[in-house]
Protein backbone atom coordinates (compact mmCIF):
# COMPACT_ATOMS: atom_id res chain seq x y z
CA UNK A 1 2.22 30.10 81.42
CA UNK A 2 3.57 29.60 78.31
CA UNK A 3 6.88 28.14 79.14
CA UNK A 4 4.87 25.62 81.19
CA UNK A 5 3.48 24.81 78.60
CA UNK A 6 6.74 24.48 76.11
CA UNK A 7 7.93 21.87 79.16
CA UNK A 8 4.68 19.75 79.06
CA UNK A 9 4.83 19.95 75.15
CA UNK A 10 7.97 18.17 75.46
CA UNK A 11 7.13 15.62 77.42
CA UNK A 12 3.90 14.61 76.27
CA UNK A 13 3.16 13.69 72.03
CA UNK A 14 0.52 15.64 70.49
CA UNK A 15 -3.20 15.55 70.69
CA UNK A 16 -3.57 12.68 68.14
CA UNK A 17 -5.23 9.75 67.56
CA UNK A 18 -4.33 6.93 65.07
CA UNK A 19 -5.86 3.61 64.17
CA UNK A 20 -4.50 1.06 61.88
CA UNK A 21 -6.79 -0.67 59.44
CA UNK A 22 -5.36 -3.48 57.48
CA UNK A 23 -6.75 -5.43 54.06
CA UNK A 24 -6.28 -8.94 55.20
CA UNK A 25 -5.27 -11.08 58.02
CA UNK A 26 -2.60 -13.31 56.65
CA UNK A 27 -0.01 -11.43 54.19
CA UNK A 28 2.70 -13.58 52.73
CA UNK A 29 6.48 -13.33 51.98
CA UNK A 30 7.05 -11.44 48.99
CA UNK A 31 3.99 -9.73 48.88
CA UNK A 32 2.76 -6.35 50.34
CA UNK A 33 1.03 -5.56 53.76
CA UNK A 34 -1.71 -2.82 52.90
CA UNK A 35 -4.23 -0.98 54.44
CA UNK A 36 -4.80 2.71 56.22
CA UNK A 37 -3.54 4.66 58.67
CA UNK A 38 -6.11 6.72 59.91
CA UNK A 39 -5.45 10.25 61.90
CA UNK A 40 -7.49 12.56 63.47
CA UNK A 41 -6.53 15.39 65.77
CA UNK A 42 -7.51 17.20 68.47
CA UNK A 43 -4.83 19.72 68.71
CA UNK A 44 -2.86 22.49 66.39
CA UNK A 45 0.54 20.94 65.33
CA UNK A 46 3.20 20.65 62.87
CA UNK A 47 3.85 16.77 61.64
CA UNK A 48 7.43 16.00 60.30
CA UNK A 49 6.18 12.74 58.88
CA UNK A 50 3.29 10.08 59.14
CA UNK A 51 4.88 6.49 58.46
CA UNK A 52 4.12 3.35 59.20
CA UNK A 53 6.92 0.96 61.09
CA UNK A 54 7.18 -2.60 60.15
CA UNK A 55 9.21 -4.87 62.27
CA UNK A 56 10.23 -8.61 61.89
CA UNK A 57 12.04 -9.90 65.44
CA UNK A 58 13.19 -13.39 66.06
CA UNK A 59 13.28 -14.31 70.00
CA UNK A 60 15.15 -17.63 71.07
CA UNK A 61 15.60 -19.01 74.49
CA UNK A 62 18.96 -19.82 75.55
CA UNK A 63 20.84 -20.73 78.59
CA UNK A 64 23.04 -17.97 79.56
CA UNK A 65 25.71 -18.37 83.02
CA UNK A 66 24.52 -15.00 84.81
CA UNK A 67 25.76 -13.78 88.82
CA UNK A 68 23.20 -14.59 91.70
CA UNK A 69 23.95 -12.14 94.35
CA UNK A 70 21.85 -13.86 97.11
CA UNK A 71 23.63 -17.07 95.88
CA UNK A 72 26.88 -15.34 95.57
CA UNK A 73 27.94 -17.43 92.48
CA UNK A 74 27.21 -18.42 88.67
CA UNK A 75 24.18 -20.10 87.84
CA UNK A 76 22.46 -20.63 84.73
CA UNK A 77 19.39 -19.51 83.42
CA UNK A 78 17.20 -19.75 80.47
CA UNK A 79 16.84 -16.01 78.96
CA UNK A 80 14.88 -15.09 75.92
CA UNK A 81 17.31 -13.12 73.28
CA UNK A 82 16.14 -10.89 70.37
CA UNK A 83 16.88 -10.10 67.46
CA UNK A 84 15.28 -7.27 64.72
CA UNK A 85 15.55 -9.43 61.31
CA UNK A 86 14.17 -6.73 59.13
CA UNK A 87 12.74 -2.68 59.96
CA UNK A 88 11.10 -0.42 57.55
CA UNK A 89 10.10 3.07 57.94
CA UNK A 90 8.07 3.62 54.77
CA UNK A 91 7.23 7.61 54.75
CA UNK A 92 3.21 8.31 54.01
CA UNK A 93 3.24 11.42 53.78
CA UNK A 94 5.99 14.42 54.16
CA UNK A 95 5.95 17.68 57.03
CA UNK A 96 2.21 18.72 56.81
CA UNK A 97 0.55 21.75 59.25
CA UNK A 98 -2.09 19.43 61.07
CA UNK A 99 -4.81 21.56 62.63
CA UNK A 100 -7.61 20.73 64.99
CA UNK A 101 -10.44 18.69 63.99
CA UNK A 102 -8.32 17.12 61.46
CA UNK A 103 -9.43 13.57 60.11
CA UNK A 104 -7.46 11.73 57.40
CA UNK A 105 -6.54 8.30 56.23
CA UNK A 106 -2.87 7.36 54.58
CA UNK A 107 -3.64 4.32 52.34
CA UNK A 108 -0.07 1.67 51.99
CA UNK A 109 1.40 -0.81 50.88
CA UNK A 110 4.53 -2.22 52.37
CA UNK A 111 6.93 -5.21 50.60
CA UNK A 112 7.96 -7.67 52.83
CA UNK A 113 11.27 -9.53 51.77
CA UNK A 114 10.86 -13.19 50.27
CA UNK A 115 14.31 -13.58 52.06
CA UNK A 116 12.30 -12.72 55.51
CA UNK A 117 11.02 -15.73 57.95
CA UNK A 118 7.59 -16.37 58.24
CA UNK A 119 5.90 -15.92 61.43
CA UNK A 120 6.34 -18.87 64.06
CA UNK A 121 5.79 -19.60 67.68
CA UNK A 122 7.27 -22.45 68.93
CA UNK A 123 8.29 -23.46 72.37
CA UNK A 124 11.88 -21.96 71.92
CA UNK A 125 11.86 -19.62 69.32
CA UNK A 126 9.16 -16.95 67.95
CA UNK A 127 9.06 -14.93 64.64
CA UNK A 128 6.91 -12.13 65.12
CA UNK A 129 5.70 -8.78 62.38
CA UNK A 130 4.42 -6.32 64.34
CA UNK A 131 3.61 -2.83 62.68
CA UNK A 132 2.57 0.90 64.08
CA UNK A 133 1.63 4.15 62.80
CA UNK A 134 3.54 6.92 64.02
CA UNK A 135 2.66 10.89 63.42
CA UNK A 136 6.60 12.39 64.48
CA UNK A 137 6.80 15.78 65.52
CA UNK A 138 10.01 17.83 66.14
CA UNK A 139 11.02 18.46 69.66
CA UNK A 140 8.24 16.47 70.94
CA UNK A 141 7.11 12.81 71.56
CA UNK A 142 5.75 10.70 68.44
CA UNK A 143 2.14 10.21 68.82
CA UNK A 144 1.83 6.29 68.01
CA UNK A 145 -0.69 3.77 67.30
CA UNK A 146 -1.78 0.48 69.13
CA UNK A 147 0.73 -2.16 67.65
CA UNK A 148 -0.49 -4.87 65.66
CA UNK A 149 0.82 -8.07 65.34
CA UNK A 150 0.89 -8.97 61.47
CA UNK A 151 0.49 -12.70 60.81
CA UNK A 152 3.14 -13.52 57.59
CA UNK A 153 3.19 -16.57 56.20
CA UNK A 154 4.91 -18.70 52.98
CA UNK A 155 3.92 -18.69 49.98
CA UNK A 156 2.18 -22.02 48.52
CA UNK A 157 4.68 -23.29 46.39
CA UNK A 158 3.84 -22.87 42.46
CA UNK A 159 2.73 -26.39 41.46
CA UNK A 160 6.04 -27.84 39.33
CA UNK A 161 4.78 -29.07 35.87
CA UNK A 162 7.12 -31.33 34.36
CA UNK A 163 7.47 -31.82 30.25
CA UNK A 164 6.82 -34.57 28.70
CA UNK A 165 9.84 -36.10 27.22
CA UNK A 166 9.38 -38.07 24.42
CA UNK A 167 12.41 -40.31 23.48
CA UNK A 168 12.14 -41.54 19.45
CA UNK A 169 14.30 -44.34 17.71
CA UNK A 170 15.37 -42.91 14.65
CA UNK A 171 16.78 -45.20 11.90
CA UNK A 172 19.69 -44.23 9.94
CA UNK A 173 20.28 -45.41 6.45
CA UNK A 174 23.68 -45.81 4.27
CA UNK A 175 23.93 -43.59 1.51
CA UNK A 176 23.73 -45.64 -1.85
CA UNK A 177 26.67 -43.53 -3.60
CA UNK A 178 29.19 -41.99 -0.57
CA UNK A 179 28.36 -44.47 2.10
CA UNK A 180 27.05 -41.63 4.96
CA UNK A 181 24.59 -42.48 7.44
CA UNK A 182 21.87 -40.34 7.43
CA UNK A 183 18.03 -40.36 8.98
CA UNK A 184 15.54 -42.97 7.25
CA UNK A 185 13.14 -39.73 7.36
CA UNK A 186 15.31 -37.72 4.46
CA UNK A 187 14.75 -38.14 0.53
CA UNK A 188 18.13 -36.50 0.29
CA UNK A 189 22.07 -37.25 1.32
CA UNK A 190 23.11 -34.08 3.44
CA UNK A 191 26.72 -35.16 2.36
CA UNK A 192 26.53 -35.61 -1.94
CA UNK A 193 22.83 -34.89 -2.59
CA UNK A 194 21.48 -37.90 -3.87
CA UNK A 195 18.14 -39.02 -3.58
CA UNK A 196 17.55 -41.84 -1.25
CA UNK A 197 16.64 -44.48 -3.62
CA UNK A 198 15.24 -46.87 -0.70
């Protein structure tokens, strides 16, 4: 009985459920996504890690020549293509004995990259954050949380506030003994010394 039940240990995750709660609805580039990752269990296990899994994918359509069988030639096609633009695995908490009955929440707080794109869906092309809580277990399957799509978005721009330049006329004067020009606003020659006698 018990090795039938090592082989349907390793095929199914634990006992565990896990529910994302996040502190906003819009998070923006350069800031942090945060909220909780609440677990509760109904089953005896040992957790390697609880993390969270942030993912940024760009998807494009493009035209791509591909075989037709039936048509027995080339033809082409419009495919969507993917690409991951940015994956973190940001650890919550390190291997912990999780017993039945369990219930606990893992606050965090995740950067996302000013260098990232925002998310975007277009006719063509998509951006899309998506992030999951996962409970991993050695030797088994993860036990994972409904995916949520995160909506990211630019940062308003800081408002620019230009100086105020202020451009003055300044009058220069001859020196009455050596001759050098100097500014109508000194009393004394910076080149002999003498007082400015007009």
């Amino acid at each position: 009985m018990s090795f039938l039940k090592r082989i349907a240990e390793k095929v199914t995750p634990p006992k565990v459920s896990l529910r994302l709660n996040l502190d906003g609805n819009v998070f923006f580039l350069g800031g942090d996504i945060k909220g909780e990752l609440f677990v509760s269990s109904d089953e005896d296990f040992d957790a390697e890690d609880v993390r969270c899994e942030l993912q940024c994918v760009e998807s494009a359509k493009v035209q791509k020549r591909l075989y037709d069988a039936a048509l027995k030639r080339e033809v082409v096609r419009e495919v969507w293509e993917s690409a991951t633009l940015y994956s973190a695995k940001p650890s919550l908490s390190g291997p912990m004995h999780i017993s039945k009955g369990f219930s606990g929440s893992f606050p965090f707080s995740i950067p996302i990259p000013i260098t990232m794109k925002p998310t975007s869906k277009g006719v063509d092309r998509r951006v899309t954050w998506t992030i999951k809580g996962v409970v991993a277990v050695k030797g088994r399957l993860d036990a994972v949380s409904p995916t949520l799509e995160v909506q990211v978005a630019q940062p308003a721009a800081a408002p620019v506030i230009k100086e105020r330049e202020v451009i003055r006329e300044v009058v220069m004067v001859p020196c009455k003994y050596c001759g050098t020009l100097f500014p109508q606003t000194e009393t004394v020659c910076p080149h002999c010394g003498a007082r400015r006698t007009a």
